[in-house]
Protein backbone atom coordinates (compact mmCIF):
# COMPACT_ATOMS: atom_id res chain seq x y z
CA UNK A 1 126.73 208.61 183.18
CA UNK A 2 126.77 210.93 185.67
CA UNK A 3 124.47 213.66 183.77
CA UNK A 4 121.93 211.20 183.21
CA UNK A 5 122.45 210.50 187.53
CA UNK A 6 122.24 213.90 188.25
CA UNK A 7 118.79 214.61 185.68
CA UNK A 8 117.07 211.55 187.34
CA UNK A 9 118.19 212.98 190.85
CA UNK A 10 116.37 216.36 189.94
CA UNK A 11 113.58 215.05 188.46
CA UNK A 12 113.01 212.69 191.55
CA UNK A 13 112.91 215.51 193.39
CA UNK A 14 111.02 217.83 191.80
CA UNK A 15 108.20 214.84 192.09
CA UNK A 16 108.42 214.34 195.14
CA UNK A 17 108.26 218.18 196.34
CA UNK A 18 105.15 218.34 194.28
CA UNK A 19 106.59 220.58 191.31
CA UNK A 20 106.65 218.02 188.47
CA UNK A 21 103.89 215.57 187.83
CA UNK A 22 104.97 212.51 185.64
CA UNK A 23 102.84 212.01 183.03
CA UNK A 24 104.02 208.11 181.50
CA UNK A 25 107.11 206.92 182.47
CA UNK A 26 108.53 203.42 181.92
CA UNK A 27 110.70 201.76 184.51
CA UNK A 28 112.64 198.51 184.13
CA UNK A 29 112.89 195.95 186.62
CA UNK A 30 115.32 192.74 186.45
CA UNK A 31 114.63 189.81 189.12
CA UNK A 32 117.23 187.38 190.06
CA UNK A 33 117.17 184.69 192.65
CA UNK A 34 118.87 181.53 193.41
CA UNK A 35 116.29 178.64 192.29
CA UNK A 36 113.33 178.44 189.64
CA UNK A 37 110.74 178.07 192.15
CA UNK A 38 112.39 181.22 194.26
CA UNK A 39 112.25 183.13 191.09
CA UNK A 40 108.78 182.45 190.29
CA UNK A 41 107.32 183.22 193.79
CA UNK A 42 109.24 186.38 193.82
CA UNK A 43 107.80 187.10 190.21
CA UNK A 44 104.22 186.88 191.83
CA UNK A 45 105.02 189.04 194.82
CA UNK A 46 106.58 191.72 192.87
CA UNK A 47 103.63 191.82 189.94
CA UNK A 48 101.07 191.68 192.78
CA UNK A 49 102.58 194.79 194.86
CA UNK A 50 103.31 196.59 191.61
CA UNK A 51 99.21 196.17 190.33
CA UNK A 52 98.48 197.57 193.94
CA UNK A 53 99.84 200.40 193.20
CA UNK A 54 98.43 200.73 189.32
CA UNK A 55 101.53 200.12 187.16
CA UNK A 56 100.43 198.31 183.70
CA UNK A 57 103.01 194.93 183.71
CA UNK A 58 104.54 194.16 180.17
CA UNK A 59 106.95 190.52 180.29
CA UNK A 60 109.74 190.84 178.13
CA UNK A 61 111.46 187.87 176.58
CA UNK A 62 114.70 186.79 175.01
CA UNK A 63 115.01 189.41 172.15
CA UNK A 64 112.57 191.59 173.24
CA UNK A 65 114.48 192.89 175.92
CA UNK A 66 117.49 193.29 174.11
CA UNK A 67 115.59 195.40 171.60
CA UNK A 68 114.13 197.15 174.50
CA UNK A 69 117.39 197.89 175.95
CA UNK A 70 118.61 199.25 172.46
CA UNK A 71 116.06 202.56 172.87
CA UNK A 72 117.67 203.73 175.91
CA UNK A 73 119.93 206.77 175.27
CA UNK A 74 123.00 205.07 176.62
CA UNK A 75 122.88 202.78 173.63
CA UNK A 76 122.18 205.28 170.84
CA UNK A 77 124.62 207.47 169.30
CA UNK A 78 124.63 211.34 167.83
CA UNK A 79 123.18 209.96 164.75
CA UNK A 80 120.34 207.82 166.13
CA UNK A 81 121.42 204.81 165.31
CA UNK A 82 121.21 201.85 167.58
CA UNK A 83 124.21 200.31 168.69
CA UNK A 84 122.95 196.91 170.45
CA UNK A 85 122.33 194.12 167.68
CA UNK A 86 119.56 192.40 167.05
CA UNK A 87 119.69 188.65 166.32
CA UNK A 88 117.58 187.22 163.64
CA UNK A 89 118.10 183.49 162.85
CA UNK A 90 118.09 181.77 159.20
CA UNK A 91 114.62 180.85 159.41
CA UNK A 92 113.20 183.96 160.04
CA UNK A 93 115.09 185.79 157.11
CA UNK A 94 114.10 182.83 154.85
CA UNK A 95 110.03 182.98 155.84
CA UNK A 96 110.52 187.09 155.77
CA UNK A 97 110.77 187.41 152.30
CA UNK A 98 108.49 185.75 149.89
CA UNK A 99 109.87 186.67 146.93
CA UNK A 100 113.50 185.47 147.53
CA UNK A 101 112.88 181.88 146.29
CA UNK A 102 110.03 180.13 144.45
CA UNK A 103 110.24 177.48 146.69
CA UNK A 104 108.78 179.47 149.53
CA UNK A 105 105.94 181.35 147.37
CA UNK A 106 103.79 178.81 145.11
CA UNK A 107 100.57 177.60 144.65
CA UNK A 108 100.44 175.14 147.52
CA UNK A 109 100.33 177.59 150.01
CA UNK A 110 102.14 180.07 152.04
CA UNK A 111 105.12 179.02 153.68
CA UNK A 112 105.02 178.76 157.26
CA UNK A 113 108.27 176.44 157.86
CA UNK A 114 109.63 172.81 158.03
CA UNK A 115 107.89 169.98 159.94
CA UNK A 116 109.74 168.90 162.66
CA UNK A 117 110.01 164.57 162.54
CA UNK A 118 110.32 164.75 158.24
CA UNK A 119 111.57 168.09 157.72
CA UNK A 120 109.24 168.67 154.66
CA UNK A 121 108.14 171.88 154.23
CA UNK A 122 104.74 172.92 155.30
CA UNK A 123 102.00 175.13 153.92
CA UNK A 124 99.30 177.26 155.00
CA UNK A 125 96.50 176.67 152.36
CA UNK A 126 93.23 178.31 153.09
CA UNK A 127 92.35 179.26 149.24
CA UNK A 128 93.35 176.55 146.58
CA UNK A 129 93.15 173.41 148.48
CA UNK A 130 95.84 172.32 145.84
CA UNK A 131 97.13 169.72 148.39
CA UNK A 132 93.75 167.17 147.85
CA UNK A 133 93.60 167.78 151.66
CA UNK A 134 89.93 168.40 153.47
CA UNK A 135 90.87 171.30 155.55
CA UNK A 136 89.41 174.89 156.78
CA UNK A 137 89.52 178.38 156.10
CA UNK A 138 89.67 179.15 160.10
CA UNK A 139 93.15 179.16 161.59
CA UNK A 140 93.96 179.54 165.10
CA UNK A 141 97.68 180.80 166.25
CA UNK A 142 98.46 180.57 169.57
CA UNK A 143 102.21 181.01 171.48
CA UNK A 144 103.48 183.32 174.21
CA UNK A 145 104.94 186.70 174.19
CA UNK A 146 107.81 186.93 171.80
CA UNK A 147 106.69 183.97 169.70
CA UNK A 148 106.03 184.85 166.38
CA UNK A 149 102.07 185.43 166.37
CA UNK A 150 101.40 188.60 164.60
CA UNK A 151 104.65 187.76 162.22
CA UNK A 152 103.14 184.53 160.96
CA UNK A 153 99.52 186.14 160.57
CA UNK A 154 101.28 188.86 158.77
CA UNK A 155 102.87 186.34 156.33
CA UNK A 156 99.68 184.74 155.47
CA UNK A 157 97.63 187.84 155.26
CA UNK A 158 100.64 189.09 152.61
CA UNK A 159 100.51 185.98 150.57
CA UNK A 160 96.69 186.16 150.64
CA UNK A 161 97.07 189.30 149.40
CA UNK A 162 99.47 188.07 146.60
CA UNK A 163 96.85 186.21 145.43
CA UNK A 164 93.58 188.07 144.62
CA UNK A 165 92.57 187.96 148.06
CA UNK A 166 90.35 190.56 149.59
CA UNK A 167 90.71 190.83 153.47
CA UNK A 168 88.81 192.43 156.13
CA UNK A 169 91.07 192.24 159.67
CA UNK A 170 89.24 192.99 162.63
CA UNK A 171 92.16 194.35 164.44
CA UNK A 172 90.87 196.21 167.86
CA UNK A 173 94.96 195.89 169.96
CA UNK A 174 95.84 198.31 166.11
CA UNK A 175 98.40 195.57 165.72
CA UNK A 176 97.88 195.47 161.96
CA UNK A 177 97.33 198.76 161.17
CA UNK A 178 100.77 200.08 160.23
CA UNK A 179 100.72 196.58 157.84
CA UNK A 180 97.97 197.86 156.05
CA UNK A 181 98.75 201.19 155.32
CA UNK A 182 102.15 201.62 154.85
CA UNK A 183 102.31 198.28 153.42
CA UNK A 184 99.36 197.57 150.77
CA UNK A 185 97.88 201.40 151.56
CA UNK A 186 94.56 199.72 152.27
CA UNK A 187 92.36 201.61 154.95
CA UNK A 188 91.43 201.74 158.68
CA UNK A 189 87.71 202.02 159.85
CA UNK A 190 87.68 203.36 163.19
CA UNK A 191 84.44 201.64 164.99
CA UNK A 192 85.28 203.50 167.99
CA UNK A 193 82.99 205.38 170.20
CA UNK A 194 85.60 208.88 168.81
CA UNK A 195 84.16 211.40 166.97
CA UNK A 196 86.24 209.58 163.58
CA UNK A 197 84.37 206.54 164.57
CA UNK A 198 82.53 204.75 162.38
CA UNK A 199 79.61 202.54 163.66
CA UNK A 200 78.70 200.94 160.13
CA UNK A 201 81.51 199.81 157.77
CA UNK A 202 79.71 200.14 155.26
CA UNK A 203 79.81 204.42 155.54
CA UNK A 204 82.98 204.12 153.68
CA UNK A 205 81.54 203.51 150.12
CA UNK A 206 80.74 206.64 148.12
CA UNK A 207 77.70 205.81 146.76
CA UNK A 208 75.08 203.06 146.09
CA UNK A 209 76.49 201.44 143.09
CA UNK A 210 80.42 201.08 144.91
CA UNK A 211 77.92 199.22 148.32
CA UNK A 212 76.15 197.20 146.16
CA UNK A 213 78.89 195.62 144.16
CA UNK A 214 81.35 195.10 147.46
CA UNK A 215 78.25 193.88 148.97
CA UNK A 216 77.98 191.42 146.21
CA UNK A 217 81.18 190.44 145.97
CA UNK A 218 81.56 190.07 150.04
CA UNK A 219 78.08 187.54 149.32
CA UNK A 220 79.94 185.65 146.65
């Protein structure tokens, strides 16, 4: 403990005698105060004086900041591994994999989770309609920090995927890009102003016959 004192000491220093220049840093701040309301008011003073000064403001919740905690260097060992634990409750690991049960990958729909007054289980069913239901391809998913939001878009873009489905994700936060890569090894178009950038989507084809049938199969 007292290394990692004496480093930040240094390095303080060095700053503030003009030798070092700190290129990203990230700090941690915990707030504590003796009602809701208290808490809340000091929340907005802090965040206000903090954007005066240009520091970017991430909220962390529940597990987050446990798993944020875990990267510090206090909590890792020689071998890199992380010592703090990471919950994950029952319905997570059942909804996480797909595969596990038939009961959570079928026909009716991708499984999102139980309703909450009958306790049937509910699907997500943009493509077969097998339920008789009239309902829409457009989905809207909506939830605070920490909720769930890219994990349940994830699941439904995977069982959409499962099933014949050919997606285009318009993705400009890059929240999905390690998903499609590293897990279906699909591509990214950059549509960035970069010098990789590419204004048309359609630049990625090879040649005429390739645009024409994707074009034709996008139309139909």
């Amino acid at each position: 403990m007292e290394e990692y004192k004496s480093i930040l000491e240094d390095s303080i220093s060095d700053i503030a005698r003009g030798y070092a220049k700190p290129w990203y840093m990230t700090m941690q701040f915990i707030l504590s105060a003796d009602s809701k309301e208290e808490l809340g008011d000091l929340i907005k003073y802090f965040k206000k004086e903090m954007r005066a000064r240009r520091y970017r403001l991430n909220d962390l919740f529940y597990s987050q900041q446990e798993a944020f905690s875990s990267l510090f260097s206090l909590n890792v060992n020689t071998r890199r591994k992380i010592l703090t634990p990471h919950e994950t409750n029952n319905n997570v690991l059942a909804a996480l994999y797909p595969f596990a049960s038939n009961g959570l990958f079928d026909s009716r729909g991708v499984y999102l989770g139980d309703e909450v007054y009958s306790a049937d289980p509910f699907y997500f069913d943009p493509k077969t309609k097998e339920s008789g239901m009239r309902n829409s391809n457009v989905i809207a998913v909506a939830g605070m920090v920490g909720a769930g939001k890219t994990y349940t878009v994830s699941k439904i873009l995977n069982w959409l995927k499962c099933t014949n489905t050919k997606q285009f994700i318009i993705d400009p936060l890059g929240d999905y890009h390690g998903f499609a890569m590293n897990y279906y090894k699909s591509r990214v178009i950059d549509m960035s102003s970069g010098k990789e950038g590419l204004i048309n989507p359609l630049q990625v084809f090879s040649d005429q016959k390739s645009l024409k049938q994707s074009t034709m199969d996008f139309i139909g």
